[in-house]
C-alpha atoms as a PDB file:
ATOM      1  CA  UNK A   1      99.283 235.908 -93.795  1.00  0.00           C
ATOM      2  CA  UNK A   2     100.974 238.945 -95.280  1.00  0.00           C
ATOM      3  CA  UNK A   3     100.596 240.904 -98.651  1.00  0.00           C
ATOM      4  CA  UNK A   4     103.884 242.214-101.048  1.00  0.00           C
ATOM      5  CA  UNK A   5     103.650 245.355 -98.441  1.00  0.00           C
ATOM      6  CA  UNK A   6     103.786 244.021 -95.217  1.00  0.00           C
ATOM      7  CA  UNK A   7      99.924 244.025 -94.242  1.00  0.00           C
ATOM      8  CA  UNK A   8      98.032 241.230 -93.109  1.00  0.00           C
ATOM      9  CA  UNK A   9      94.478 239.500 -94.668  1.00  0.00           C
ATOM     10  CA  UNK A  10      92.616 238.450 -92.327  1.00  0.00           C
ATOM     11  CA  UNK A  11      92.208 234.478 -92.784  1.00  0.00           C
ATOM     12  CA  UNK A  12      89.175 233.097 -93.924  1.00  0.00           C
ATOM     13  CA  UNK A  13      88.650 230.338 -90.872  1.00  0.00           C
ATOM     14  CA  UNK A  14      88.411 233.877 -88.713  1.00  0.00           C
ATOM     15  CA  UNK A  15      86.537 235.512 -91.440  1.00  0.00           C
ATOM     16  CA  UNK A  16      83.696 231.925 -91.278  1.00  0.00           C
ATOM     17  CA  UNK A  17      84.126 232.187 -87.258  1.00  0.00           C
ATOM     18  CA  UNK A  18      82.623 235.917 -87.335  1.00  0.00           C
ATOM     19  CA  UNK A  19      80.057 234.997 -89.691  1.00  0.00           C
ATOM     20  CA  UNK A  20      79.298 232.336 -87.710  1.00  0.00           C
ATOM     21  CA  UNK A  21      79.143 233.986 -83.732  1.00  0.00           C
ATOM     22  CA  UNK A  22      77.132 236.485 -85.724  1.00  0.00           C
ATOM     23  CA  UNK A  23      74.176 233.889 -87.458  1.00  0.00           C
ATOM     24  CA  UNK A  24      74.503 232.346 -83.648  1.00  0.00           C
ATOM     25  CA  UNK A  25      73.681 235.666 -82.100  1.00  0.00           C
ATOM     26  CA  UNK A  26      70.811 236.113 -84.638  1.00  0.00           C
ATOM     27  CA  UNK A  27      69.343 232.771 -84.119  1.00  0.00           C
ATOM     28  CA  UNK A  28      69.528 233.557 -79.969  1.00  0.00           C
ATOM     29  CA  UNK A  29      67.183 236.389 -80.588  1.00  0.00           C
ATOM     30  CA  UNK A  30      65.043 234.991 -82.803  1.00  0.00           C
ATOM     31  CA  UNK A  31      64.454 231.238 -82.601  1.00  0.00           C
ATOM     32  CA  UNK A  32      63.006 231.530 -78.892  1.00  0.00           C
ATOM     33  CA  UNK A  33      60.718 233.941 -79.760  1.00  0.00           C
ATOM     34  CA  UNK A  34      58.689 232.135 -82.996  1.00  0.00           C
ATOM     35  CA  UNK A  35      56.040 230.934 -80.840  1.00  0.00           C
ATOM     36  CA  UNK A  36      55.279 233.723 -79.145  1.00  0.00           C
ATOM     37  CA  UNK A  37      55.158 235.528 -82.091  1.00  0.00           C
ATOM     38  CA  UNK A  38      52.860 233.452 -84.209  1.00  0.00           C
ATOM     39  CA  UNK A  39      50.472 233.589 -81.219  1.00  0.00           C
ATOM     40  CA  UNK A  40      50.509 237.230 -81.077  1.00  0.00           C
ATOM     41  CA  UNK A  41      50.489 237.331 -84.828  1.00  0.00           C
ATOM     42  CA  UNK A  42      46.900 235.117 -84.713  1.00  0.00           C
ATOM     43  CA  UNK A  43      45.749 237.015 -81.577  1.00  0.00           C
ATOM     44  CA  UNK A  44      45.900 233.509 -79.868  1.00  0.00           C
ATOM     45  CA  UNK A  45      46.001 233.283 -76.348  1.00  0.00           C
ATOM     46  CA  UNK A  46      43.649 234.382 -73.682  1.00  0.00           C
ATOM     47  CA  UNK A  47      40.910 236.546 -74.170  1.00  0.00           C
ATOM     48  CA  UNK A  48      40.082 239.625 -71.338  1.00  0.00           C
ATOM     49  CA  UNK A  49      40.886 243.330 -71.643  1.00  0.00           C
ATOM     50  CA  UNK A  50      43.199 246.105 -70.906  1.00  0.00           C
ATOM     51  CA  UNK A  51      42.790 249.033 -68.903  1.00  0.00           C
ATOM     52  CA  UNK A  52      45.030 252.241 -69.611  1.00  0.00           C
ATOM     53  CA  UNK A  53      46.786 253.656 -67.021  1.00  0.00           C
ATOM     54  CA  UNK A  54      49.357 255.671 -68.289  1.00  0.00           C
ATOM     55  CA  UNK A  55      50.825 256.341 -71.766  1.00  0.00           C
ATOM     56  CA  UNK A  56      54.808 257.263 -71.876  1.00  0.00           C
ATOM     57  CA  UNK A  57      56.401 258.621 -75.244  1.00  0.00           C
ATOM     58  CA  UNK A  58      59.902 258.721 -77.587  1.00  0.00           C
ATOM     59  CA  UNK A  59      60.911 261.127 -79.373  1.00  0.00           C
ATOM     60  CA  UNK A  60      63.185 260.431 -82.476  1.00  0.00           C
ATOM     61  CA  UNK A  61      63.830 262.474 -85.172  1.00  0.00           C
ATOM     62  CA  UNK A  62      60.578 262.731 -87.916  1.00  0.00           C
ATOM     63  CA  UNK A  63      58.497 260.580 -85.031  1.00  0.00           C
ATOM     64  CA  UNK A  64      57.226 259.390 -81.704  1.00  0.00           C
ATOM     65  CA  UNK A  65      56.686 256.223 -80.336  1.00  0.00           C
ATOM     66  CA  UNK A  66      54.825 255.717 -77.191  1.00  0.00           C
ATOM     67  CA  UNK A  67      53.521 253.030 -75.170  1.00  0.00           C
ATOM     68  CA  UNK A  68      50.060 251.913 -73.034  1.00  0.00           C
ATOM     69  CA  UNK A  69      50.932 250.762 -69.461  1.00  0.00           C
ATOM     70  CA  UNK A  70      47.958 249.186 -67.386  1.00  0.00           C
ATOM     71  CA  UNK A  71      46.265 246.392 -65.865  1.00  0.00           C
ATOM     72  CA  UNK A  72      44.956 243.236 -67.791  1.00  0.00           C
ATOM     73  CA  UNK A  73      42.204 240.741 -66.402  1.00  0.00           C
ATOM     74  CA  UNK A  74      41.155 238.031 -68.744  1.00  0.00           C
ATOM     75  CA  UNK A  75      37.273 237.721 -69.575  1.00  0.00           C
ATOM     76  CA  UNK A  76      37.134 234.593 -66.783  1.00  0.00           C
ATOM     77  CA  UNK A  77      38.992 236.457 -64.248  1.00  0.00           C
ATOM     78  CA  UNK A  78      41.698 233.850 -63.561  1.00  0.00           C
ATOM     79  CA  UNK A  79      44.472 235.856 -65.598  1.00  0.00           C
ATOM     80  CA  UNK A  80      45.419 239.306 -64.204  1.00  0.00           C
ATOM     81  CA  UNK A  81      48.277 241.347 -64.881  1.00  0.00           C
ATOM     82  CA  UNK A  82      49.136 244.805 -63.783  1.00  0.00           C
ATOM     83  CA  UNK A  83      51.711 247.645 -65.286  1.00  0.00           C
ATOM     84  CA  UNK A  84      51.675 245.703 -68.390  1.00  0.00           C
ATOM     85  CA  UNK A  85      51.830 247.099 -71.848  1.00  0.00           C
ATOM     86  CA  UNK A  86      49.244 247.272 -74.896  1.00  0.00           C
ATOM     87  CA  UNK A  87      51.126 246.188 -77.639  1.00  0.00           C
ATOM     88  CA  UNK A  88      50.671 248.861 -80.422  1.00  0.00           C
ATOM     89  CA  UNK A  89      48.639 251.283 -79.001  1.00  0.00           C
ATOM     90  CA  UNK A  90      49.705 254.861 -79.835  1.00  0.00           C
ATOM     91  CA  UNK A  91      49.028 258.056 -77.912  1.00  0.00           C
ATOM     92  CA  UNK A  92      45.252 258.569 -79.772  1.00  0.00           C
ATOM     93  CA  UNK A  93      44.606 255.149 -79.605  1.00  0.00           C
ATOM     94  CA  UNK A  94      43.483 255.623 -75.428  1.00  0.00           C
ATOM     95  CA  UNK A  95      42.854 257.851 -72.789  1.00  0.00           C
ATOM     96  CA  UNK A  96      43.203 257.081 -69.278  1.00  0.00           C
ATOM     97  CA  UNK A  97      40.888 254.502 -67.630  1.00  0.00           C
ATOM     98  CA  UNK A  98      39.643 253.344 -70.751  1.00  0.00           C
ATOM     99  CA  UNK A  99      39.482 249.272 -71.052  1.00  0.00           C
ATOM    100  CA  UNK A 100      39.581 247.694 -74.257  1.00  0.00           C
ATOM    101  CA  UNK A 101      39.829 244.355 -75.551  1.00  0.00           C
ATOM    102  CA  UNK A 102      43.302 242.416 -75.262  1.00  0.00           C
ATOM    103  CA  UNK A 103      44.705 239.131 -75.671  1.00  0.00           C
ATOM    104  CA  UNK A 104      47.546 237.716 -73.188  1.00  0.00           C
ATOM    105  CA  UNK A 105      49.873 235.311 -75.465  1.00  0.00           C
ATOM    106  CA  UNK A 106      52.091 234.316 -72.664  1.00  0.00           C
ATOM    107  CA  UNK A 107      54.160 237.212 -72.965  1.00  0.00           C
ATOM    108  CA  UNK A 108      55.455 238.494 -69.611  1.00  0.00           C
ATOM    109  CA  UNK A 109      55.383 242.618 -70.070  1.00  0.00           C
ATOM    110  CA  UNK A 110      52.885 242.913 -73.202  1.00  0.00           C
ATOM    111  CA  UNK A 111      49.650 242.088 -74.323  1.00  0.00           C
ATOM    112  CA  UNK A 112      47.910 242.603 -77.747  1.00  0.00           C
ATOM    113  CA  UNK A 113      44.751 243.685 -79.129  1.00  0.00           C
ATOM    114  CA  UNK A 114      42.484 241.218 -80.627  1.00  0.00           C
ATOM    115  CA  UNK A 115      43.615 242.173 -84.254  1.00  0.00           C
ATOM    116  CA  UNK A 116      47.059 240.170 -83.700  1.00  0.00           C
ATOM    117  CA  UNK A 117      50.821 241.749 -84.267  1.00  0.00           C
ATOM    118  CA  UNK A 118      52.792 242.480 -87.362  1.00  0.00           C
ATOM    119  CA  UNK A 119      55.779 241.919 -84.797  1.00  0.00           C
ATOM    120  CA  UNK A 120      56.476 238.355 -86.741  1.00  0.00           C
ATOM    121  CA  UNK A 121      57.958 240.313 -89.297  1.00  0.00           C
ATOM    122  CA  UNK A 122      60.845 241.408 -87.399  1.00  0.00           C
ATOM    123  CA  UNK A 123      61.556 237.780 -85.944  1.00  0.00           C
ATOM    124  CA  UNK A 124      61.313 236.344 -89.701  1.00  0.00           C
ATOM    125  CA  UNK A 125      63.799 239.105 -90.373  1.00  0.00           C
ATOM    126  CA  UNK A 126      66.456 237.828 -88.248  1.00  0.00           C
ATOM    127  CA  UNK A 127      65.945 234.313 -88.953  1.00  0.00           C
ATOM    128  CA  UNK A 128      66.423 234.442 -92.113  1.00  0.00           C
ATOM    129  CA  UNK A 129      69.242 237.052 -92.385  1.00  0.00           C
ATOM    130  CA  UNK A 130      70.931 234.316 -89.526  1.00  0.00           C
ATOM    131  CA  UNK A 131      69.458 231.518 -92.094  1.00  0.00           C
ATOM    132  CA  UNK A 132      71.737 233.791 -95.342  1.00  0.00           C
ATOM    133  CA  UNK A 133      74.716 234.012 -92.727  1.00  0.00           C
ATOM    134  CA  UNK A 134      75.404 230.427 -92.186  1.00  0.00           C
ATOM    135  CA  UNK A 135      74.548 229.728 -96.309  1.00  0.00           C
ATOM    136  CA  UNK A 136      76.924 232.163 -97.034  1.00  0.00           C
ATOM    137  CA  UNK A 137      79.804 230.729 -94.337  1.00  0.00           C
ATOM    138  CA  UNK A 138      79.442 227.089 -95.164  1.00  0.00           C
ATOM    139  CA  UNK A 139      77.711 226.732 -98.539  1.00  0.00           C
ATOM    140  CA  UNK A 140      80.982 226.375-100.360  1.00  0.00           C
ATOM    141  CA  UNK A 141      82.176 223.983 -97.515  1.00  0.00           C
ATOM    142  CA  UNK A 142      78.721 221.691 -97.913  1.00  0.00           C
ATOM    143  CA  UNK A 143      79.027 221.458-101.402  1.00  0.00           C
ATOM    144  CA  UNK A 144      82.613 220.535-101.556  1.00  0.00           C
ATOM    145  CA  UNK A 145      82.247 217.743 -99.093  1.00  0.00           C
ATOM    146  CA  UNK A 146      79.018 216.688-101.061  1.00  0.00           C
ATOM    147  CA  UNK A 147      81.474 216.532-104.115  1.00  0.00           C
ATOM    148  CA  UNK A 148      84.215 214.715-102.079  1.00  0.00           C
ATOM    149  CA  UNK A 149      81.816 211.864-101.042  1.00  0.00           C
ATOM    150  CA  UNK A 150      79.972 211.390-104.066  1.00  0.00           C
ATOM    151  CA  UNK A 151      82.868 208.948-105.719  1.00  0.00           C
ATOM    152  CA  UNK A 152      83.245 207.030-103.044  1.00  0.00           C
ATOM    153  CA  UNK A 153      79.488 206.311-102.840  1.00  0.00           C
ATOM    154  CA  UNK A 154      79.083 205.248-106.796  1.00  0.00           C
ATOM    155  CA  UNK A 155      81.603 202.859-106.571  1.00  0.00           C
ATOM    156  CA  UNK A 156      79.865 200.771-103.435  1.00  0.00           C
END
């Protein structure tokens, strides 16, 4: 479609399309990841403990972020995991060799201390901004098909 001056508007079915790969993409990082996270969240999973190995660090600009690496056994020994991470734990939080409690929620590279994770907040995040997506793709869509069908209903 073209304007008075020769350029092109992008359709709306493209426009929906976009919106709609996007709210897809969102939903593929978050939706497999809600269990997981409301375990970690609860500190649910299996008890043991962590011992650090190493600690590696990021610098960005104003902060750093840095990261446990160790071994986890769970409290009845039939768990153990090595060069795993400590979910949370900052560059005071250890020193080397030093074992403290953890909790193994299934996740494959991490483990958490027994005080849980804030890191539902991020998953909610992107469900919900993939949740406001699709509403704001197909809400007008819903509600004139809702409209559409609601005369032929009354009169049955």
């Amino acid at each position: 479609m073209t304007t008075g001056h020769g350029e092109r508007q992008s359709s709306p079915a493209f426009f929906t399309a976009v919106l709609t790969f996007l709210a897809a993409f969102l939903l593929f990082l978050s939706v497999p990841n809600i269990g997981t996270v409301v375990r970690a969240a609860r500190a649910d999973g299996v008890p043991g403990s962590f011992t650090a190995k190493r600690v590696e660090c990021v610098e960005h600009p104003g902060h750093e972020s840095c990261t446990w690496s160790g071994d986890f056994l769970s409290t009845d020994g039939a768990v153990r995991k090595t060069d795993i991470a400590l979910y949370g734990a900052d560059r005071e939080m250890l020193r080397e060799g030093q074992v403290t409690a953890a909790v193994d929620v299934g996740r494959e590279n991490r483990v958490y201390g027994p005080g849980g994770s804030m890191e539902w907040v991020f998953t909610a995040v992107l469900l919900l901004a993939a949740l406001g997506i699709l509403y704001a793709a197909y809400s007008r869509l819903v509600r004139y098909l809702l409209r559409a069908r609601t005369p032929a209903t009354a009169d049955r």
